[in-house]
Protein backbone atom coordinates (compact mmCIF):
# COMPACT_ATOMS: atom_id res chain seq x y z
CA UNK A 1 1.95 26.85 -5.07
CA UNK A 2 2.77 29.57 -7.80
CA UNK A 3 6.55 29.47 -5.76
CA UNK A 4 6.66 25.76 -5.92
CA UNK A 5 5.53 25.46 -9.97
CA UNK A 6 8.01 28.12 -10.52
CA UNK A 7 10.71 26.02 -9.05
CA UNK A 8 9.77 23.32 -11.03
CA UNK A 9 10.32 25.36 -14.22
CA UNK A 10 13.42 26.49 -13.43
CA UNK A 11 14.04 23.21 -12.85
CA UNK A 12 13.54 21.40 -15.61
CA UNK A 13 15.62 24.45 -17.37
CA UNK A 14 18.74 24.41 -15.42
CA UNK A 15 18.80 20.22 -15.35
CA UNK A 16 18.14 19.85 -19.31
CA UNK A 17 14.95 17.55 -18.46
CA UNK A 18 13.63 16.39 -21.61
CA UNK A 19 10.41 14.62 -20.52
CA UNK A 20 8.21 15.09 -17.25
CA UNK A 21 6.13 12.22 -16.57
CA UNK A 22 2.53 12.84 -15.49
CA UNK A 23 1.31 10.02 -12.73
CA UNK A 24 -1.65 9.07 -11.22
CA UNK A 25 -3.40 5.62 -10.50
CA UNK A 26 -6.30 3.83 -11.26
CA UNK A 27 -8.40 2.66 -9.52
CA UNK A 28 -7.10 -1.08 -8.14
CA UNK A 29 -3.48 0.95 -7.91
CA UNK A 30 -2.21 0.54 -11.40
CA UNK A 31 0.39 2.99 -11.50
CA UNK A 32 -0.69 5.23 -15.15
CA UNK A 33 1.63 7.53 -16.80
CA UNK A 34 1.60 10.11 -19.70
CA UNK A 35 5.03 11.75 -20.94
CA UNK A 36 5.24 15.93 -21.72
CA UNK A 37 7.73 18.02 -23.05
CA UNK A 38 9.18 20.56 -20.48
CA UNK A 39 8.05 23.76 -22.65
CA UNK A 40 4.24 22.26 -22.28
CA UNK A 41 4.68 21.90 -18.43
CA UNK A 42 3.62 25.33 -17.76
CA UNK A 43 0.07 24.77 -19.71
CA UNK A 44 -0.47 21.59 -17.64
CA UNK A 45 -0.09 23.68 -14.62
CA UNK A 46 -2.82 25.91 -15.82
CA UNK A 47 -5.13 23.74 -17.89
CA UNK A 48 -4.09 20.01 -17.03
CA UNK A 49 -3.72 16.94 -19.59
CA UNK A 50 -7.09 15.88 -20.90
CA UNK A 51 -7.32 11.84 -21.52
CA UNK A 52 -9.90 9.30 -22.13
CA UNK A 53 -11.31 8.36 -18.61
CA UNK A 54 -13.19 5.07 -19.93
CA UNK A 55 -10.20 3.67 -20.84
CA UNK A 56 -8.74 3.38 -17.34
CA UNK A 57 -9.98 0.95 -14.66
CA UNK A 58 -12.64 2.54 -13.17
CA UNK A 59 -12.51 6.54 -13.49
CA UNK A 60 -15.91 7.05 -16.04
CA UNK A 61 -18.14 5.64 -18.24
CA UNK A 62 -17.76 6.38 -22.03
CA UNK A 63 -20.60 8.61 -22.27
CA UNK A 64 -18.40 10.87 -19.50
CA UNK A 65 -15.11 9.96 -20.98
CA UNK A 66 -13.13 13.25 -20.50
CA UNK A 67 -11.09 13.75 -17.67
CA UNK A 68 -8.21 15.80 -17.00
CA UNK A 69 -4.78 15.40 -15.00
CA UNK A 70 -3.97 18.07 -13.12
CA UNK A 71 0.04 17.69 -12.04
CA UNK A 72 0.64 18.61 -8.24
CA UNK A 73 4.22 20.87 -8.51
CA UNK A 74 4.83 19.87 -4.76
CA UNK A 75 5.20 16.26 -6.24
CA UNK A 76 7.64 16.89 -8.05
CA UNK A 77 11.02 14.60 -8.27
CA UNK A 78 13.98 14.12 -10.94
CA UNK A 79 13.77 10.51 -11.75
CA UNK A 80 17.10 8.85 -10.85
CA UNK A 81 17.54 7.15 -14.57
CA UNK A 82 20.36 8.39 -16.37
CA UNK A 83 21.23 8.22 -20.39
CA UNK A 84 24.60 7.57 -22.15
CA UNK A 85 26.00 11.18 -21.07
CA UNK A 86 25.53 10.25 -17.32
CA UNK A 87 23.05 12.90 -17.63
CA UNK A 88 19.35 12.31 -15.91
CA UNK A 89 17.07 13.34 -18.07
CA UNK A 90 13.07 12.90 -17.10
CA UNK A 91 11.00 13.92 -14.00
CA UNK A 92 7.76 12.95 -12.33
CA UNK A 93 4.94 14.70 -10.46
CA UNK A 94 1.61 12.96 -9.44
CA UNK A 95 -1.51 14.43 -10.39
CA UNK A 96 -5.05 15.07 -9.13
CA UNK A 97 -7.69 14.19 -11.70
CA UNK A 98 -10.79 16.26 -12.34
CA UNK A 99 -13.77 16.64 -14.34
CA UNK A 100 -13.56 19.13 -17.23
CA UNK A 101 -15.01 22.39 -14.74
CA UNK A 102 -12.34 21.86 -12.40
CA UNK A 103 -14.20 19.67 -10.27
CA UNK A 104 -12.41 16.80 -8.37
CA UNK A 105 -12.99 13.29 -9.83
CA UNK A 106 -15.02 10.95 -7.33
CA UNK A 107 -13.10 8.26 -8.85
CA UNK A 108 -9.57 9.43 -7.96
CA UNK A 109 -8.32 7.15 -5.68
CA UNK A 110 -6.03 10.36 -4.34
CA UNK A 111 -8.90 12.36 -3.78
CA UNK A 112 -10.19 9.28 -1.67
CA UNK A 113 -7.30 9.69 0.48
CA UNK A 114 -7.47 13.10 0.85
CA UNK A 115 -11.10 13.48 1.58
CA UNK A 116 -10.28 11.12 4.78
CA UNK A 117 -7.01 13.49 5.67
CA UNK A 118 -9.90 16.08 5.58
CA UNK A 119 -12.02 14.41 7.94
CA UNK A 120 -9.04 14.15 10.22
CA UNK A 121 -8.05 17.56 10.33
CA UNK A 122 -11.74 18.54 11.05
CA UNK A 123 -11.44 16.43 14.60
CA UNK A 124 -7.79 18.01 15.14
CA UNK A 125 -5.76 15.47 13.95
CA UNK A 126 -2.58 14.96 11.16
CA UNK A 127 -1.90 11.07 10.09
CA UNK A 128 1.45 10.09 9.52
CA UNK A 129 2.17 6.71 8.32
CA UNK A 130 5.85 4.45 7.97
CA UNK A 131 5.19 1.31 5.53
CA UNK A 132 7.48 -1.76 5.51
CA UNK A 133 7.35 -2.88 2.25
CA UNK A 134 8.26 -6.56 1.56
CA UNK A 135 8.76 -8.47 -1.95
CA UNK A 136 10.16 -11.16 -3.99
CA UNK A 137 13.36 -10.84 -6.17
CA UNK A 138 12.93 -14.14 -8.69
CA UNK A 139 15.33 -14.94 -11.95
CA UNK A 140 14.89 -13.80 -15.11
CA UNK A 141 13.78 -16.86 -16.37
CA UNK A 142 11.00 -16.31 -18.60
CA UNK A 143 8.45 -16.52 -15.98
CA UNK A 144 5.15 -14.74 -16.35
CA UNK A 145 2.45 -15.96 -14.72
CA UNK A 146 0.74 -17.56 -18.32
CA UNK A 147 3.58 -19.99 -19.77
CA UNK A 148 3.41 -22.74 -16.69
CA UNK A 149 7.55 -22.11 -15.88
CA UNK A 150 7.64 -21.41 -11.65
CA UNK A 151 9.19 -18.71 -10.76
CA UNK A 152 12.67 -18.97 -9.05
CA UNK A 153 14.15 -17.01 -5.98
CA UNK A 154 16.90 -15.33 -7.00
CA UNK A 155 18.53 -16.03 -3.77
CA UNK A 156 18.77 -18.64 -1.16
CA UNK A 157 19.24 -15.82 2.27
CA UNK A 158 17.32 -15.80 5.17
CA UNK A 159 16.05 -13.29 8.03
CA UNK A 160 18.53 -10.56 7.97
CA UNK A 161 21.54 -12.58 6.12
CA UNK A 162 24.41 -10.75 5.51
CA UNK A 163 25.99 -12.01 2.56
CA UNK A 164 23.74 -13.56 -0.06
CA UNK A 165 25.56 -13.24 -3.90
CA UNK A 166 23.90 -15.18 -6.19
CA UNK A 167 21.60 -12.71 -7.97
CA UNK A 168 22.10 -8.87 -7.98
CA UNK A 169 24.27 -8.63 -4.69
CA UNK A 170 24.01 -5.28 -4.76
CA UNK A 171 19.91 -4.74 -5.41
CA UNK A 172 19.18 -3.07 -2.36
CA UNK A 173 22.06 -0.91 -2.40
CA UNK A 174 21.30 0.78 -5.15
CA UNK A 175 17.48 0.73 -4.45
CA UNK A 176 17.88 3.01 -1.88
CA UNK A 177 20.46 5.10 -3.75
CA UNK A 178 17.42 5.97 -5.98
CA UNK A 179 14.83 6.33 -3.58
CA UNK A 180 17.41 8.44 -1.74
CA UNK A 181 18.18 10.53 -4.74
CA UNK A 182 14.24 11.48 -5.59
CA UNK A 183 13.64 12.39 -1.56
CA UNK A 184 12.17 9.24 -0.46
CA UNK A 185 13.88 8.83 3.03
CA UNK A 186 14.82 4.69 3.83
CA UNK A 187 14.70 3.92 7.36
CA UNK A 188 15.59 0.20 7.43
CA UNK A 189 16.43 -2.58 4.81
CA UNK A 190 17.01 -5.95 5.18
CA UNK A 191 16.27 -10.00 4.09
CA UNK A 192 13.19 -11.10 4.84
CA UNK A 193 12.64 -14.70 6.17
CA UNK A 194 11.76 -16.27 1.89
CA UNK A 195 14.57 -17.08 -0.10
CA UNK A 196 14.35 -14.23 -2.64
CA UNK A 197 12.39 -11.67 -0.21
CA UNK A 198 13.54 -8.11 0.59
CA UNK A 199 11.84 -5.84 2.81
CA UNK A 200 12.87 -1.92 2.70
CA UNK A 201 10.65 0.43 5.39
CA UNK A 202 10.39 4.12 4.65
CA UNK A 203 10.84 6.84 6.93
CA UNK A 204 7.34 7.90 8.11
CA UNK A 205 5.15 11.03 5.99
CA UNK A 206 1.75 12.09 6.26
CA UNK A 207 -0.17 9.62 4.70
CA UNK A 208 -0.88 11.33 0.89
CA UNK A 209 2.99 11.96 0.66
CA UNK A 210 3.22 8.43 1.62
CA UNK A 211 0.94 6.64 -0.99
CA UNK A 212 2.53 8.76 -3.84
CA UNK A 213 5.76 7.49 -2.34
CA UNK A 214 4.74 3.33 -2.09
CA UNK A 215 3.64 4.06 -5.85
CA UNK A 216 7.27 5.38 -6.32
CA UNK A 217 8.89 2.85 -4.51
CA UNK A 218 7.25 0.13 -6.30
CA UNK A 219 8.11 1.78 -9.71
CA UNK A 220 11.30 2.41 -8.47
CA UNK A 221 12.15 -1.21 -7.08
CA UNK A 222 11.28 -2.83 -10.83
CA UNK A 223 13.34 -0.61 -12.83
CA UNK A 224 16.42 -1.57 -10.47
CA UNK A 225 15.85 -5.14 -10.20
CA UNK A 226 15.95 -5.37 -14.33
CA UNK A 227 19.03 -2.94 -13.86
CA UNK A 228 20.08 -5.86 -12.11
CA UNK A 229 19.07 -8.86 -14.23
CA UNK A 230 16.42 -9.83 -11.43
CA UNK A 231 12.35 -9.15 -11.86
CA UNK A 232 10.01 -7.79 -8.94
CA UNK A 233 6.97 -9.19 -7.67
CA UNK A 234 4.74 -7.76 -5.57
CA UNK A 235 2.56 -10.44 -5.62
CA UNK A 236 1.56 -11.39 -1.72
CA UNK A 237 1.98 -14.71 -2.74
CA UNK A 238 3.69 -16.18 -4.95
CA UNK A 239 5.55 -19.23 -3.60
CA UNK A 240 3.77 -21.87 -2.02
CA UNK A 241 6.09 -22.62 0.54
CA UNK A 242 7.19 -19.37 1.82
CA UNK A 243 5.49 -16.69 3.32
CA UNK A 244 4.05 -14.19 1.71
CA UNK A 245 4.99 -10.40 0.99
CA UNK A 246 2.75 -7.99 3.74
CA UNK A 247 2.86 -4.05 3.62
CA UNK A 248 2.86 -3.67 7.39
CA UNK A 249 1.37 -0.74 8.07
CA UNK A 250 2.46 1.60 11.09
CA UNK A 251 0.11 4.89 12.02
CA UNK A 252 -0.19 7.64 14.25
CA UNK A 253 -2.08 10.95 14.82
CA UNK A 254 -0.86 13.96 16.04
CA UNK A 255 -2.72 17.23 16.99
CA UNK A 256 -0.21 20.08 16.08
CA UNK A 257 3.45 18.44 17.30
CA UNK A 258 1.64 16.75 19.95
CA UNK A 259 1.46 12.51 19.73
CA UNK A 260 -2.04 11.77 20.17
CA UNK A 261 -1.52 8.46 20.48
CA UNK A 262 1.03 8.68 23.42
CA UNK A 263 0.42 8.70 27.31
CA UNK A 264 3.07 8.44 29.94
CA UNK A 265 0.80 7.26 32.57
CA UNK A 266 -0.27 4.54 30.35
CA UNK A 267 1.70 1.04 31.40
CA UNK A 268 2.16 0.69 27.38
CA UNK A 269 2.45 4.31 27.19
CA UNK A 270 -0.68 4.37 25.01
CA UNK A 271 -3.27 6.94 25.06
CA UNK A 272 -7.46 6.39 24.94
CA UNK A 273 -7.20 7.93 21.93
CA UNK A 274 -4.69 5.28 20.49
CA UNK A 275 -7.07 2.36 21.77
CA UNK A 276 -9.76 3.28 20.23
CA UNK A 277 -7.86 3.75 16.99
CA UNK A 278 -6.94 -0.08 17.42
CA UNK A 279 -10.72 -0.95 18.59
CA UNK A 280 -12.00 0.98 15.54
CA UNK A 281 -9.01 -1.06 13.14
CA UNK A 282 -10.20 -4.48 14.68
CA UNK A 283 -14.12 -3.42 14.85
CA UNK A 284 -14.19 -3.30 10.96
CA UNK A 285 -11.18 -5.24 9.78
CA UNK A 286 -13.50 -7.89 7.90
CA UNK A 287 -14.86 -4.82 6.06
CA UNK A 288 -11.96 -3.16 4.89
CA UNK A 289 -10.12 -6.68 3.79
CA UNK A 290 -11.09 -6.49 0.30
CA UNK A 291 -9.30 -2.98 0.38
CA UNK A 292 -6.21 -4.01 2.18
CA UNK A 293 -5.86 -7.20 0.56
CA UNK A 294 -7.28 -6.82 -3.12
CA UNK A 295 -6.50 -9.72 -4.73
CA UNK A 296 -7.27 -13.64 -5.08
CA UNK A 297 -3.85 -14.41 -4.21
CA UNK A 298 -3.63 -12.22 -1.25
CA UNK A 299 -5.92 -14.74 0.53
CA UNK A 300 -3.08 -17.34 -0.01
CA UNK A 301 -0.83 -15.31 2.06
CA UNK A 302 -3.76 -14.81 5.26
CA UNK A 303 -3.33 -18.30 6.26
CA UNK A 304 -2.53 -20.04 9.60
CA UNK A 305 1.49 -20.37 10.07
CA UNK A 306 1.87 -18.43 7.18
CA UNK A 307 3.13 -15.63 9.36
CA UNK A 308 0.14 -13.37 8.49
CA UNK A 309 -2.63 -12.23 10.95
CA UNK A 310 -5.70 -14.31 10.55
CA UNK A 311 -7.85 -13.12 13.57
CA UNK A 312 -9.08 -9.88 14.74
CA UNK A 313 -6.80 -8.90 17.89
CA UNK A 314 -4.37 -7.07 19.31
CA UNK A 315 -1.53 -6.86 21.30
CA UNK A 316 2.06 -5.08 22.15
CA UNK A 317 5.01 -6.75 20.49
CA UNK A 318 2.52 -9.49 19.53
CA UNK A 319 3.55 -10.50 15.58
CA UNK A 320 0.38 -12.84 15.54
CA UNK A 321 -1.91 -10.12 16.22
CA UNK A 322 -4.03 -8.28 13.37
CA UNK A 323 -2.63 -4.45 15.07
CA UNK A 324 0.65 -4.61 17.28
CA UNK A 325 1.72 -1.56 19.16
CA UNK A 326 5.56 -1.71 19.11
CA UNK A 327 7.31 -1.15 22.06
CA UNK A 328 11.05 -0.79 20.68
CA UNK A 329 11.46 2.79 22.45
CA UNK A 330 8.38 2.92 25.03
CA UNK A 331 8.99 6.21 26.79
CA UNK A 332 9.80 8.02 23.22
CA UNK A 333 6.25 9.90 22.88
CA UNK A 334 7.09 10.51 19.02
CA UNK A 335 7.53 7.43 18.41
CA UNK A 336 3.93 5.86 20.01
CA UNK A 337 2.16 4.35 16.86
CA UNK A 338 0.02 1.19 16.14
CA UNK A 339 1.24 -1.15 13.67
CA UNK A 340 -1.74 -2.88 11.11
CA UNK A 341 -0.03 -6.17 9.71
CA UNK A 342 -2.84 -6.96 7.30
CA UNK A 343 -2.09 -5.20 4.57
CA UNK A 344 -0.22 -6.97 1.74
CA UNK A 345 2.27 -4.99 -0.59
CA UNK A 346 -0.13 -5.28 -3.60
CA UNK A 347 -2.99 -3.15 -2.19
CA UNK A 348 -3.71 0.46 -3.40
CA UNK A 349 -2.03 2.69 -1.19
CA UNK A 350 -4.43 5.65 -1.06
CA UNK A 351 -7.48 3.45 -0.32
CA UNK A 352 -5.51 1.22 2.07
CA UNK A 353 -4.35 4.31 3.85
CA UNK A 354 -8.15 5.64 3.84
CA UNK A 355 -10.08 3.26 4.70
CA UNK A 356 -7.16 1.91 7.83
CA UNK A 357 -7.80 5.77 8.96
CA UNK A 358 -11.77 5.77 8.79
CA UNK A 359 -12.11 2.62 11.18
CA UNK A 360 -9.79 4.53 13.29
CA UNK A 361 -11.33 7.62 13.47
CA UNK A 362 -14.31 5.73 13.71
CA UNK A 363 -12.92 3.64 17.08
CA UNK A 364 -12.51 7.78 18.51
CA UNK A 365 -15.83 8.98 16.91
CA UNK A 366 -17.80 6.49 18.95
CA UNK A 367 -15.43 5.65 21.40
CA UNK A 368 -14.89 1.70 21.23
CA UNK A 369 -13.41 -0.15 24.17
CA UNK A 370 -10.54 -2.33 23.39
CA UNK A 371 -10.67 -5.33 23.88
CA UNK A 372 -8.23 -7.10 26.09
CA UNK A 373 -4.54 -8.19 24.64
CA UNK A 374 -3.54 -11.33 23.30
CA UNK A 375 -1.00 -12.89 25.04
CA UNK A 376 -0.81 -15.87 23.03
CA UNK A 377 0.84 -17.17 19.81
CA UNK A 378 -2.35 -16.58 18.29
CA UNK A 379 -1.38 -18.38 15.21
CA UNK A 380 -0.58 -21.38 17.52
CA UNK A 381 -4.60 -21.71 18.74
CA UNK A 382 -7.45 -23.64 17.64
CA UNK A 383 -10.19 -22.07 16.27
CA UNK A 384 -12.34 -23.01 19.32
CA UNK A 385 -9.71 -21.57 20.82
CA UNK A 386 -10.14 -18.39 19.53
CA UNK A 387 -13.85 -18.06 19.53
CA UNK A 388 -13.75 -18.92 22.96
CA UNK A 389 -10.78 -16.02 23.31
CA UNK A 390 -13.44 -13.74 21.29
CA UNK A 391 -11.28 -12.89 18.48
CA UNK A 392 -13.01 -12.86 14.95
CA UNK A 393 -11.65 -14.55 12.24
CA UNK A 394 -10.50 -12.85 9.47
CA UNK A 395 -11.78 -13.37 5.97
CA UNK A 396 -10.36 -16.43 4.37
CA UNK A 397 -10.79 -15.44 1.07
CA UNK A 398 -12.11 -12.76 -1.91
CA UNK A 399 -15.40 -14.15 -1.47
CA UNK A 400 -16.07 -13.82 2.39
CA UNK A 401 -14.18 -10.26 2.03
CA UNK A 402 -16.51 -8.90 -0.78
CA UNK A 403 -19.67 -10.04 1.30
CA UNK A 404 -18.15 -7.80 3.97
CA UNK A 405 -17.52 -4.88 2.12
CA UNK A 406 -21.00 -5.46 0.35
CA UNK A 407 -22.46 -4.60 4.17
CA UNK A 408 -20.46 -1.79 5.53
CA UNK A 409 -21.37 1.69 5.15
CA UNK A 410 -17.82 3.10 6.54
CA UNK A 411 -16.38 1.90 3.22
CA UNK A 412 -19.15 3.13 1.44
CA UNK A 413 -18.84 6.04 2.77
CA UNK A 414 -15.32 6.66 2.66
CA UNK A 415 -14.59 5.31 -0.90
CA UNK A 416 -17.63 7.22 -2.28
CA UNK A 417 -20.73 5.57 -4.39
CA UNK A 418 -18.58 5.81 -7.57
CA UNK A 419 -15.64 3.83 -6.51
CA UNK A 420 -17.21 1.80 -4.01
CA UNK A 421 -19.28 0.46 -6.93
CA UNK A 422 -16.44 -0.08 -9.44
CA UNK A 423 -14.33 -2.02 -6.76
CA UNK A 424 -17.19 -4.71 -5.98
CA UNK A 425 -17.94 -5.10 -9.81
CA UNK A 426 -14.45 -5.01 -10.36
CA UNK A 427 -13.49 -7.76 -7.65
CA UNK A 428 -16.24 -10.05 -8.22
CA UNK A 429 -15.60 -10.47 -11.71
CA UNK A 430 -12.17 -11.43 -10.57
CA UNK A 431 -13.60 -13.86 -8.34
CA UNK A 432 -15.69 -15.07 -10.74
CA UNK A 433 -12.93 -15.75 -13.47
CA UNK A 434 -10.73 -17.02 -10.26
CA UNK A 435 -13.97 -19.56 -9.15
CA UNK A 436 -13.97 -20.83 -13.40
CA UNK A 437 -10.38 -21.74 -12.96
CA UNK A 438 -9.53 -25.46 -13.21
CA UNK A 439 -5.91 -25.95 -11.16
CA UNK A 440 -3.68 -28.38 -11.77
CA UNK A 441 -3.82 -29.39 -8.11
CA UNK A 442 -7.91 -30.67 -8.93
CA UNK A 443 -6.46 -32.47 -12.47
CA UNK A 444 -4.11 -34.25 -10.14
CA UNK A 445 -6.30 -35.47 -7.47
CA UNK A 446 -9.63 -35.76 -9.33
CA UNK A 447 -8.84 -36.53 -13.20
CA UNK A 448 -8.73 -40.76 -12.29
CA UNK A 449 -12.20 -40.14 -10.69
């Protein structure tokens, strides 16, 4: 570490980096960010950046308000923005926040993470995870959620279209040119099926590089898209009509260099210990939803046709299925991995990524059977079709998915009393506010009552 922080240092001397920004997230994934001057990097590295912890979602009450931010050197990337010299001038490195002694902060969503990466490693195993990230370019038309104006796709493409030129052609060009630039490896990009929706996968990391690098992306992806005269959204849903914008989510373990999740003999080259990672996904996917899919609106997205899983199954190559295990390059042990398509591109990464792990590890703990494939559109069946199949429904919407959580001790346990606690509070008061809400589809249907 002392080798990597003195890298940094050099660094920031040899570039001419005028400000290094200090990350971390709350504790619904807000990305949070306080700006330092290069010559008072080195006391960070020692002491850390003491803040207010009451004032950010969830980290401490006000009589335990001070916190620090400890920056992690092996974070560390030159941002790709660049000032009227051509000249980039500003860094980033995430942090790990702790308690005043030194102690790490139960409410740090990255310590979440990390504490699960823990409990991996104690049973052998390394998790590497490749997200495909999908989103929404819309206009620039004044649109913000509060002033009633819709928001418009800034294109009119489809699945994988070619040439589509009729807001920032070149958006995802130069997306990836940044993403490139700060060591964030881009495996695919393409159109998405929405008018207006892009989806860019990353190369796979082990799953704490990985959150720090959806945070990135997401940053990242806004900043270009107003380069380009375009907004962002994240939101899972935000057009009625079209689907909505998933974070499918593809995992593996490995013990040492060795695919744990692979077996030759295996007609879908899967290993036990890869089905009972699915069994242990699908065993407590109502419990996790209010992780993987945080918000009101991402129950607008988990709807039937709406190209979103909506019961718990599984099944190779199957899209309708909650996990799929792709089968692209079969025999290709490296490549054996599960994909989860629940969650939605709005979630926090490091409890998504924690929490998808623990019902895994879980599934191998206890040694679940998996339950047999689905072979069918599932989207396609009735739902006395599907209870008759066995396959649970999935929650339907923040409600049902905080009742869940409310009951499982696996989240409990692996979000920790002190952010397990905030997230209910935190969610039901959105439901709450959400539940108050008069729409304008009840003024038009019930105001002649």
């Amino acid at each position: 570490m002392d080798r990597q922080k003195e890298f940094v240092l050099r660094t920031l001397e040899e570039r001419d980096i005028r400000f290094v920004r200090l990350w971390f997230t709350d504790v619904v994934g807000t990305l949070k960010s306080v700006a330092i001057a290069p010559a008072e990097l080195e006391g960070a590295f020692e002491e850390g950046i003491g803040f207010d912890g009451s004032a950010i979602e969830g980290f401490s009450r006000i009589s335990e308000a001070d916190m620090v931010a400890r920056p992690d050197a092996t974070t560390f990337q030159v941002l790709p923005w660049i000032d009227d010299r051509g000249h980039q001038y500003s860094a980033r490195m995430f942090c790990d926040i702790t308690m005043p002694g030194g102690t790490p902060s139960w409410a740090d969503p990255r310590h979440v993470l990390r504490r699960q990466l823990n409990k991996a490693s104690d049973l052998g195993f390394s998790c590497y995870v490749h997200p495909e990230i999908e989103f929404f370019l819309v206009e620039d038309n004044g649109a913000n959620g509060s002033n009633g104006i819709e928001p418009v796709p800034a294109d009119d493409g489809g699945y994988f279209d070619q040439s589509v030129h009729r807001s920032a052609p070149h958006f995802r060009r130069h997306a990836i040119d940044a993403l490139e630039s700060m060591g964030i490896s881009v495996e695919f990009s393409h159109h998405e099926t929405a008018p207006g929706q892009q989806e860019i996968d990353l190369r796979y990391a082990d799953a704490l590089s990985m959150a720090d690098n959806v945070m990135t992306f997401r940053y990242v992806v806004k900043e270009i898209a107003m380069q380009e005269g375009v907004r962002a959204t994240f939101m899972p849903k935000p057009f009625r009509e079209h689907a909505g914008s998933a974070m499918h989510t593809h995992m593996s373990l490995f013990e040492g260099e060795t695919n744990a999740f692979h077996d030759p003999d295996d007609p879908l080259q899967l290993s036990a210990t890869g089905k009972a990672f699915i069994a242990g996904v699908l065993e407590h996917s109502n419990e996790i939803s209010a992780v993987t899919n945080q918000w009101v609106n991402s129950y607008k997205r988990i709807v039937h046709g709406g190209e979103a899983p909506t019961a718990a199954c599984w099944g190779p190559s199957n899209r309708s299925a909650l996990v799929r295990v792709p089968m692209y390059t079969p025999s290709k042990a490296s490549s054996r991995r599960v994909e989860i398509r629940t969650p939605d591109s709005a979630c926090n990464p490091y409890l998504t990524f924690a929490v998808l792990l623990a019902a895994g590890l879980r599934g191998i703990e206890k040694g679940y059977e998996l339950a047999p494939e689905a072979e069918d559109d599932v989207w396609a069946l009735t739902t006395a079709e599907r209870r008759a199949m066995g396959y649970r429904e999935l929650p339907t919407d923040l409600d049902i998915a905080l009742r869940e959580m409310e009951k499982s001790e696996l989240v409990a346990e692996t979000l920790g009393e002190h952010v397990y606690d905030y997230f209910l509070r935190n969610k039901w008061r959105e439901w709450e506010n959400y539940r108050s809400q008069v729409t304008p589809y009840e003024l038009q249907q019930y105001l002649g009552l």
